[in-house]
N, C-alpha and C. Protein backbone atom coordinates (compact mmCIF):
# COMPACT_ATOMS: atom_id res chain seq x y z
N UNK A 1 16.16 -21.22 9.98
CA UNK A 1 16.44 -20.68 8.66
C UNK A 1 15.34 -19.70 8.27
N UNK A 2 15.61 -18.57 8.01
CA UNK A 2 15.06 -17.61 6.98
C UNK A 2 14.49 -17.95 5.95
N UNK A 3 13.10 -17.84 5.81
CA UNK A 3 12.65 -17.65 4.39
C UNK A 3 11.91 -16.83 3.99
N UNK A 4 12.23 -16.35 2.59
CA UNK A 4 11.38 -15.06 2.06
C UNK A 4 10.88 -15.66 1.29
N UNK A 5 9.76 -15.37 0.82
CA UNK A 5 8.39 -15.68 -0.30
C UNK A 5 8.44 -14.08 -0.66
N UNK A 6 8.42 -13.84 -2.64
CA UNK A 6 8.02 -12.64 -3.17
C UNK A 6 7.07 -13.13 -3.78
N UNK A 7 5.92 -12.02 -4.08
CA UNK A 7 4.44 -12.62 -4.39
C UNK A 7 3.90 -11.86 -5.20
N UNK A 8 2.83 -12.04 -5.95
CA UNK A 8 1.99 -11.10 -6.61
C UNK A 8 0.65 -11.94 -6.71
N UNK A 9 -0.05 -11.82 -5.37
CA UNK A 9 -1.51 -12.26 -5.25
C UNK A 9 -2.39 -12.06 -6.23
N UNK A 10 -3.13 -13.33 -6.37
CA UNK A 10 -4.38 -12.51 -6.96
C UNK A 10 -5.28 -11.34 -6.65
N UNK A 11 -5.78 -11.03 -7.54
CA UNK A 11 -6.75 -9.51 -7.07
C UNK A 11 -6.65 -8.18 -6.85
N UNK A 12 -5.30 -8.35 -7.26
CA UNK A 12 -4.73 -7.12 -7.36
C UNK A 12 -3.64 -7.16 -8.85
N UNK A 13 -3.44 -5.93 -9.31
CA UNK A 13 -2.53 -5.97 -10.59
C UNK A 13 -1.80 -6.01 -10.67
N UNK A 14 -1.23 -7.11 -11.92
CA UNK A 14 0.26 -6.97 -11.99
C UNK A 14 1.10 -6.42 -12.24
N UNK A 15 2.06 -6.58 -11.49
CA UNK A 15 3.06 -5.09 -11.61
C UNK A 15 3.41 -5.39 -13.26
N UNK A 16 3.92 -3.67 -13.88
CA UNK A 16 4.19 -3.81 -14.94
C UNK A 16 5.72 -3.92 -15.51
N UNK A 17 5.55 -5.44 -16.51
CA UNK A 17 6.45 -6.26 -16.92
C UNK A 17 7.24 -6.83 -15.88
N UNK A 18 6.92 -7.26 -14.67
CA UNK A 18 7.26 -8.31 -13.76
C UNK A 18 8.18 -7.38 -13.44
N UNK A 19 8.55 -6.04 -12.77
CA UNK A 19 9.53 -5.49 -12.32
C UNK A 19 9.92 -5.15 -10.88
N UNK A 20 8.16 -6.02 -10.41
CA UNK A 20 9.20 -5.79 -9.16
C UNK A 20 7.78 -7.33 -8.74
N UNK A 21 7.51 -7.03 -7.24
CA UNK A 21 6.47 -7.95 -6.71
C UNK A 21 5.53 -7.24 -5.57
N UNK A 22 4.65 -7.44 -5.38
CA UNK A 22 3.77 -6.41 -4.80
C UNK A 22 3.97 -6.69 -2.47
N UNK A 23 4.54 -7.96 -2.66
CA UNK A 23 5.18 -8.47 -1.25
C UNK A 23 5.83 -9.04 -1.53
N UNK A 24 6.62 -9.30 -0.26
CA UNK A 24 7.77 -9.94 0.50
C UNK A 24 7.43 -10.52 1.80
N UNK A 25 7.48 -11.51 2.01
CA UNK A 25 7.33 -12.51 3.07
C UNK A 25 8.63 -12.86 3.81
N UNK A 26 8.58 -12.65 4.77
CA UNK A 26 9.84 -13.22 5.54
C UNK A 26 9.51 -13.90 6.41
N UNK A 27 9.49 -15.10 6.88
CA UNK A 27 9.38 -16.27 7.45
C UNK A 27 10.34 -16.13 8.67
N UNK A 28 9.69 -15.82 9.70
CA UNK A 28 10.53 -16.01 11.26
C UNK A 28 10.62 -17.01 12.00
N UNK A 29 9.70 -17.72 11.90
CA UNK A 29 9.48 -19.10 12.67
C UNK A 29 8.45 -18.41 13.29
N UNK A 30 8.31 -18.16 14.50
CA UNK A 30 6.66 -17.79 15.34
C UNK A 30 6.08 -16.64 14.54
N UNK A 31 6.78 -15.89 13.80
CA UNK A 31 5.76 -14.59 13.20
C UNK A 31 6.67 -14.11 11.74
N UNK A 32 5.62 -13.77 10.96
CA UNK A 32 5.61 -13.40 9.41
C UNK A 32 6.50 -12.31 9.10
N UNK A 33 7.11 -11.16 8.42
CA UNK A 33 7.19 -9.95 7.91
C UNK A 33 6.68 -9.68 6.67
N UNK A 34 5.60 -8.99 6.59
CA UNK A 34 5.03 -9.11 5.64
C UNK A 34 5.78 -7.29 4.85
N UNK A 35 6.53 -7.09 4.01
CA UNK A 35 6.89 -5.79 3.36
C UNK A 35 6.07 -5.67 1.59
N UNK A 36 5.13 -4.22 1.61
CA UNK A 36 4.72 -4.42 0.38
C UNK A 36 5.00 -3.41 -0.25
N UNK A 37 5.23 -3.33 -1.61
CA UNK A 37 5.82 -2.15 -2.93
C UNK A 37 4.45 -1.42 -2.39
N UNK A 38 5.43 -0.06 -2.87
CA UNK A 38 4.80 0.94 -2.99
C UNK A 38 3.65 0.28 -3.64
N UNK A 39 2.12 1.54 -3.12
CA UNK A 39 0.73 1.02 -4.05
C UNK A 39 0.29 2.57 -4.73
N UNK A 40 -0.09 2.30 -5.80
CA UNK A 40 -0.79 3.75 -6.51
C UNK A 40 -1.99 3.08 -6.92
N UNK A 41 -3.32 4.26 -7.32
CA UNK A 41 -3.75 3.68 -7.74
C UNK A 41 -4.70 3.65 -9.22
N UNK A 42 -3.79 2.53 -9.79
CA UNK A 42 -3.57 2.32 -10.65
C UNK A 42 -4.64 0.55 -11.17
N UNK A 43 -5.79 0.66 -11.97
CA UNK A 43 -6.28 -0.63 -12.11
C UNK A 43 -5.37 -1.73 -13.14
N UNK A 44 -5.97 -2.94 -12.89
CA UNK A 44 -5.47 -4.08 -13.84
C UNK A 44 -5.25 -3.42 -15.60
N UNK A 45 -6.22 -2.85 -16.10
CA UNK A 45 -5.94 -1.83 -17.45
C UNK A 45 -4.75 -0.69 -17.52
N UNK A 46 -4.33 -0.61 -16.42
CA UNK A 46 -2.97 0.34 -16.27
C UNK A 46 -3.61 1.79 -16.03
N UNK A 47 -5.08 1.56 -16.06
CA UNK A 47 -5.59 3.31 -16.12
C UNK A 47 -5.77 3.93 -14.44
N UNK A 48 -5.89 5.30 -14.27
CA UNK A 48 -5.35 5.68 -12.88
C UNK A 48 -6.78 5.71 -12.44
N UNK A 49 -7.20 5.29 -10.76
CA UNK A 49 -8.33 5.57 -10.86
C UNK A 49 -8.05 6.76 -9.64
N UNK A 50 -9.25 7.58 -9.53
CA UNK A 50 -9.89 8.27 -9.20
C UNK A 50 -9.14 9.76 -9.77
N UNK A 51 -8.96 9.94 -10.73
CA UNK A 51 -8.20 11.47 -11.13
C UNK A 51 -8.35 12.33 -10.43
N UNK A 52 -7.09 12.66 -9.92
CA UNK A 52 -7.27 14.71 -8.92
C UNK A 52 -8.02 14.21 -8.24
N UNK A 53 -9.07 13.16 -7.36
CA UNK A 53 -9.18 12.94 -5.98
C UNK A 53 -8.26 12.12 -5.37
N UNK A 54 -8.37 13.00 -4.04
CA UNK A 54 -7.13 12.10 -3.15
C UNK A 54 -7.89 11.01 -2.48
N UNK A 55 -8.97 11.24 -2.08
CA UNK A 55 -10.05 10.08 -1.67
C UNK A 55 -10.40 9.36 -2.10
N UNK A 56 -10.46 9.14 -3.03
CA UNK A 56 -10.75 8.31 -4.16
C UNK A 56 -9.65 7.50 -4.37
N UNK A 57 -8.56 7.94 -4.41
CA UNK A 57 -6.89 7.06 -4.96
C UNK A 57 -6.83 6.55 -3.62
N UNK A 58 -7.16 7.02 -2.37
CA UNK A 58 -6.65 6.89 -1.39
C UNK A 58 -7.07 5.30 -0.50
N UNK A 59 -8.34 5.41 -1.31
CA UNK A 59 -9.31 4.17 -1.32
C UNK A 59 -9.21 3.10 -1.93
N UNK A 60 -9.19 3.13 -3.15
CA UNK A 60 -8.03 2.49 -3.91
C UNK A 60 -6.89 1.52 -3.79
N UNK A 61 -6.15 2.45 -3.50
CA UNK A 61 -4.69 2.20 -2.86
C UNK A 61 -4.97 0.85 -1.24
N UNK A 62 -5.97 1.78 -0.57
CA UNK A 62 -6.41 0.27 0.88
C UNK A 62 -6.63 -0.55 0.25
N UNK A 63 -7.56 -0.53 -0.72
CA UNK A 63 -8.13 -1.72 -1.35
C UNK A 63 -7.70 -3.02 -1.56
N UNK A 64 -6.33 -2.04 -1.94
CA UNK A 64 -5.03 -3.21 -2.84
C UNK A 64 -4.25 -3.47 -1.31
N UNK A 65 -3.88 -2.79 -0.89
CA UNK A 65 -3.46 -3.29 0.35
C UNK A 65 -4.04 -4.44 1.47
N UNK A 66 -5.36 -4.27 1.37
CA UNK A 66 -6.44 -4.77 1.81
C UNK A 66 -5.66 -6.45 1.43
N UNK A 67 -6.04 -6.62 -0.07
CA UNK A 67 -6.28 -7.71 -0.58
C UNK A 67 -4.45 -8.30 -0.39
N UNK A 68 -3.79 -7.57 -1.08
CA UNK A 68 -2.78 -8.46 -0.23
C UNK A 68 -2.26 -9.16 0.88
N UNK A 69 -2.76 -8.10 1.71
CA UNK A 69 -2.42 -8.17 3.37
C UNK A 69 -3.58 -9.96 3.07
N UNK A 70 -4.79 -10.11 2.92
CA UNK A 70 -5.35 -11.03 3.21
C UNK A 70 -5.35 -12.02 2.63
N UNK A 71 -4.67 -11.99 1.25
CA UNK A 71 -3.59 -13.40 0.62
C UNK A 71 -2.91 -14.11 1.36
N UNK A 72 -2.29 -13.59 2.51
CA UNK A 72 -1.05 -13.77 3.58
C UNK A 72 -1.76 -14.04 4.66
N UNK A 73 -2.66 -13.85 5.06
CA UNK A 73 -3.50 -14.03 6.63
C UNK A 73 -3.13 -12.67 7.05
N UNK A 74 -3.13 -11.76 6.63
CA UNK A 74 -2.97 -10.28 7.75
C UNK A 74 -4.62 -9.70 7.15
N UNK A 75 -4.56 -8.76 8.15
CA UNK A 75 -5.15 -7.49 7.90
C UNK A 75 -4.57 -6.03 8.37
N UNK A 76 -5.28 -4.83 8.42
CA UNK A 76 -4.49 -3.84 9.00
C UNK A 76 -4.26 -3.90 9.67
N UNK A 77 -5.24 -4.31 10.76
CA UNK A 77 -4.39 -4.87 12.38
C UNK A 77 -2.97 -5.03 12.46
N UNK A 78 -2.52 -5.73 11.27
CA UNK A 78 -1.36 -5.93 11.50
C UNK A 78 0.03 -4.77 11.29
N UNK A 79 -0.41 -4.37 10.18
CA UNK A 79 0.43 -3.25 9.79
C UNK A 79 0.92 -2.55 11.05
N UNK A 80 2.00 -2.63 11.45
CA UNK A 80 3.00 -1.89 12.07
C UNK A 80 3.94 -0.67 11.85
N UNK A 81 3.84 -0.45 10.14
CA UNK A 81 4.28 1.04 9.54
C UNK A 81 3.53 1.08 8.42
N UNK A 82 3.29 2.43 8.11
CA UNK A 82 3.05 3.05 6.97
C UNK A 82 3.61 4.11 6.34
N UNK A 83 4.55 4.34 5.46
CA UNK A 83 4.52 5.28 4.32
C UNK A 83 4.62 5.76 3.18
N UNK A 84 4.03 6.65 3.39
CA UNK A 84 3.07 7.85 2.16
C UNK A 84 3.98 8.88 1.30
N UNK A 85 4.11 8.63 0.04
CA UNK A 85 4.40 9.96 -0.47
C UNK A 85 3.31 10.54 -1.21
N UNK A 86 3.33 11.95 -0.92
CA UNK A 86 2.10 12.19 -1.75
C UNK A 86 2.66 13.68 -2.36
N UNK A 87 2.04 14.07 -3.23
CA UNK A 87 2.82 15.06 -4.58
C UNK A 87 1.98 16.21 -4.27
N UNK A 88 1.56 16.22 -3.36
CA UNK A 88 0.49 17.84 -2.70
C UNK A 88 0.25 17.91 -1.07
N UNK A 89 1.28 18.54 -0.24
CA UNK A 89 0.83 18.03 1.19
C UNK A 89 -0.31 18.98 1.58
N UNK A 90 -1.14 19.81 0.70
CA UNK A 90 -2.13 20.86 0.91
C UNK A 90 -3.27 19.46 1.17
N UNK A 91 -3.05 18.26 0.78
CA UNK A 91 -4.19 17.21 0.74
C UNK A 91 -3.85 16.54 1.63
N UNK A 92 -2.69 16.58 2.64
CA UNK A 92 -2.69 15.33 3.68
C UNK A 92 -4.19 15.55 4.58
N UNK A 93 -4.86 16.36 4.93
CA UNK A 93 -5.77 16.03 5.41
C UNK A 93 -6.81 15.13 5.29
N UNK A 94 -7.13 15.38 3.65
CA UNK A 94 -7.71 14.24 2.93
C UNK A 94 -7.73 12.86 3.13
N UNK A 95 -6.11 12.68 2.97
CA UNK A 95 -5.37 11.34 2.69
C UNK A 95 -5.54 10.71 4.43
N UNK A 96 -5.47 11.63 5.46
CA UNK A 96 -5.41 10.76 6.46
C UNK A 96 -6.72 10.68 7.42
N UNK A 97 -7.83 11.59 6.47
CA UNK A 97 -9.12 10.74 6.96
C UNK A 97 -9.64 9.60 6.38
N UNK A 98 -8.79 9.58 4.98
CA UNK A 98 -9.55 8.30 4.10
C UNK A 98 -8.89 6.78 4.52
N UNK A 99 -7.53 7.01 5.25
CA UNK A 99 -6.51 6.66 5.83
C UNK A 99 -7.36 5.71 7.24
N UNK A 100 -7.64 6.60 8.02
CA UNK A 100 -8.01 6.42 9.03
C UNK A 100 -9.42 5.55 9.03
N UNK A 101 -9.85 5.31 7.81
CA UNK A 101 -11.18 4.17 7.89
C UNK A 101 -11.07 3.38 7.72
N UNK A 102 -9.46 2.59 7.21
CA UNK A 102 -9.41 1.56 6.98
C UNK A 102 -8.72 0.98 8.77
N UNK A 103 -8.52 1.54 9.70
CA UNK A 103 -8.08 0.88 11.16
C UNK A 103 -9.07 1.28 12.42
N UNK A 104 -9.28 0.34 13.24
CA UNK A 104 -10.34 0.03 14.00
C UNK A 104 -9.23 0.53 15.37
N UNK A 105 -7.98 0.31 15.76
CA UNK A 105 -7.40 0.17 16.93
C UNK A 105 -6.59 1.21 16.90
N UNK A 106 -5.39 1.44 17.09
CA UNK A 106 -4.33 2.55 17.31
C UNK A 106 -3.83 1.91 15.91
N UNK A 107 -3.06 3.47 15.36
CA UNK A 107 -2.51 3.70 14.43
C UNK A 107 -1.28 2.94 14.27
N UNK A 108 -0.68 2.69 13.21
CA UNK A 108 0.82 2.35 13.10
C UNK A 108 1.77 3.30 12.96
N UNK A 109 2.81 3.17 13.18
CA UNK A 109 3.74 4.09 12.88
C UNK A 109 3.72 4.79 11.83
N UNK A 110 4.32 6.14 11.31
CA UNK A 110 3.69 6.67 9.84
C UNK A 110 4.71 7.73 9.78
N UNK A 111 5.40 7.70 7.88
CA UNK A 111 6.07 8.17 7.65
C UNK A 111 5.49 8.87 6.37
N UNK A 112 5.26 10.64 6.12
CA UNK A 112 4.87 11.06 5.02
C UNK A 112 5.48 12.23 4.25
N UNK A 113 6.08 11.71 3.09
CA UNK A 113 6.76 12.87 2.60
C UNK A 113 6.53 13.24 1.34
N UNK A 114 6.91 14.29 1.29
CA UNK A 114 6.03 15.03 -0.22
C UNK A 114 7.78 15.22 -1.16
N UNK A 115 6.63 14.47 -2.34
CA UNK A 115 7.00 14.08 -3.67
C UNK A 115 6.99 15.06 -4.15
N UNK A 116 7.59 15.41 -6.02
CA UNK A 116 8.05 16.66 -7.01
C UNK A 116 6.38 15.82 -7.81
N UNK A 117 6.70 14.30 -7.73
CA UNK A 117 5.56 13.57 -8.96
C UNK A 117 5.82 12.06 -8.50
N UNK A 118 5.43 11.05 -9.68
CA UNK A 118 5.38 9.69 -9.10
C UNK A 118 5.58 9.46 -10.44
N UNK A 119 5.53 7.61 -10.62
CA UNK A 119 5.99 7.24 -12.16
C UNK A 119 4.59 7.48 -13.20
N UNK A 120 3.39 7.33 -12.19
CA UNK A 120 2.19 6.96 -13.04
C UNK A 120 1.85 8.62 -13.43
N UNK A 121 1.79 9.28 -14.15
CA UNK A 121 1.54 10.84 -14.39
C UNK A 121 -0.05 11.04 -13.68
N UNK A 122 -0.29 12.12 -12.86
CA UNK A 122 -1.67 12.11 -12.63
C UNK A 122 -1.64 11.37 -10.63
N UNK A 123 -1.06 10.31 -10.52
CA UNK A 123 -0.75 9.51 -9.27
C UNK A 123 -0.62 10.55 -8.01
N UNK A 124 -1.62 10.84 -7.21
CA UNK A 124 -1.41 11.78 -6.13
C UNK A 124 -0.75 11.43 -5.20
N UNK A 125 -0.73 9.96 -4.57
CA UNK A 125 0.18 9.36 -3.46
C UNK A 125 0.36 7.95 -4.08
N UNK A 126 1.41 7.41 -3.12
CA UNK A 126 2.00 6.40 -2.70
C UNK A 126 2.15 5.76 -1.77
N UNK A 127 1.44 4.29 -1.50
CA UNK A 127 1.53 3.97 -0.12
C UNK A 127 2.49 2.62 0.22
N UNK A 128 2.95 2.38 1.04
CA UNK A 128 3.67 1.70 1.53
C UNK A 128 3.71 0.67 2.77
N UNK A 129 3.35 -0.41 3.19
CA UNK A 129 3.30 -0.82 4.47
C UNK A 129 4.20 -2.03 4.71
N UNK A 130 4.42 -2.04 5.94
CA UNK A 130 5.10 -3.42 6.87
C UNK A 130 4.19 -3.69 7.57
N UNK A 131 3.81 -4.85 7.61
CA UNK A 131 3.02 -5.60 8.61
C UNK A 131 3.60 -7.04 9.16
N UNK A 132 3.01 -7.32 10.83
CA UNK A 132 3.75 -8.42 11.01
C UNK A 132 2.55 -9.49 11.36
N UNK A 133 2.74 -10.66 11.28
CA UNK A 133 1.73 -11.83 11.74
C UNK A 133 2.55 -12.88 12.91
């Protein structure tokens, strides 16, 4: 039997007015699926952090990923996809060196497409991952 767990770990913020959940757990029997909402970044006060840097949001954004993934027993290691929308592709360079410090081994799969804007006004990207355990 299948089971999914939706979550909203500590240490990271809650989504606003419970509208969605920041993971999804899917229970395989020998291994996890871990799927997480889009991340911006956005603190527990609702305020955006790092304005007009992409390095800064970009950091951010792992952060929160970070901490979920390790609510669950993952880390990036695990992550098997990633994607990105981001609302300026003149900055993917940015985004995928700040990108690239959070993984030690080969990359995951990666999907990046450029946005008009995002919900949070100001929000330069959006990140997205699947990871498996």
């Amino acid at each position: 039997m299948v089971m999914t767990i939706l979550d909203n770990p500590a240490g990271v913020p809650a989504p606003p007015s419970g509208r969605f959940s920041h993971v999804a757990v899917v229970d395989l029997g020998d291994r996890k699926l871990l799927v997480l909402s889009g991340q911006v970044a956005v603190d527990a006060s609702g305020t955006l952090a790092g304005d007009g840097d992409i390095s800064a949001q970009t950091a951010f954004i792992m952060e929160t990923i970070r901490v979920i993934l390790a609510a669950h027993g993952a880390t990036f290691g695990h992550i098997i996809n990633i994607r990105t929308y981001l609302t300026d592709l003149s900055q993917v360079g940015a985004y995928a060196e700040a990108r690239r410090a959070c993984f030690s081994g080969p990359m995951p799969t990666s999907t990046t497409v450029a946005v008009s804007g995002l919900f949070i006004p100001g929000a330069l990207l959006e990140v997205e991952v699947t990871a498996v355990i």
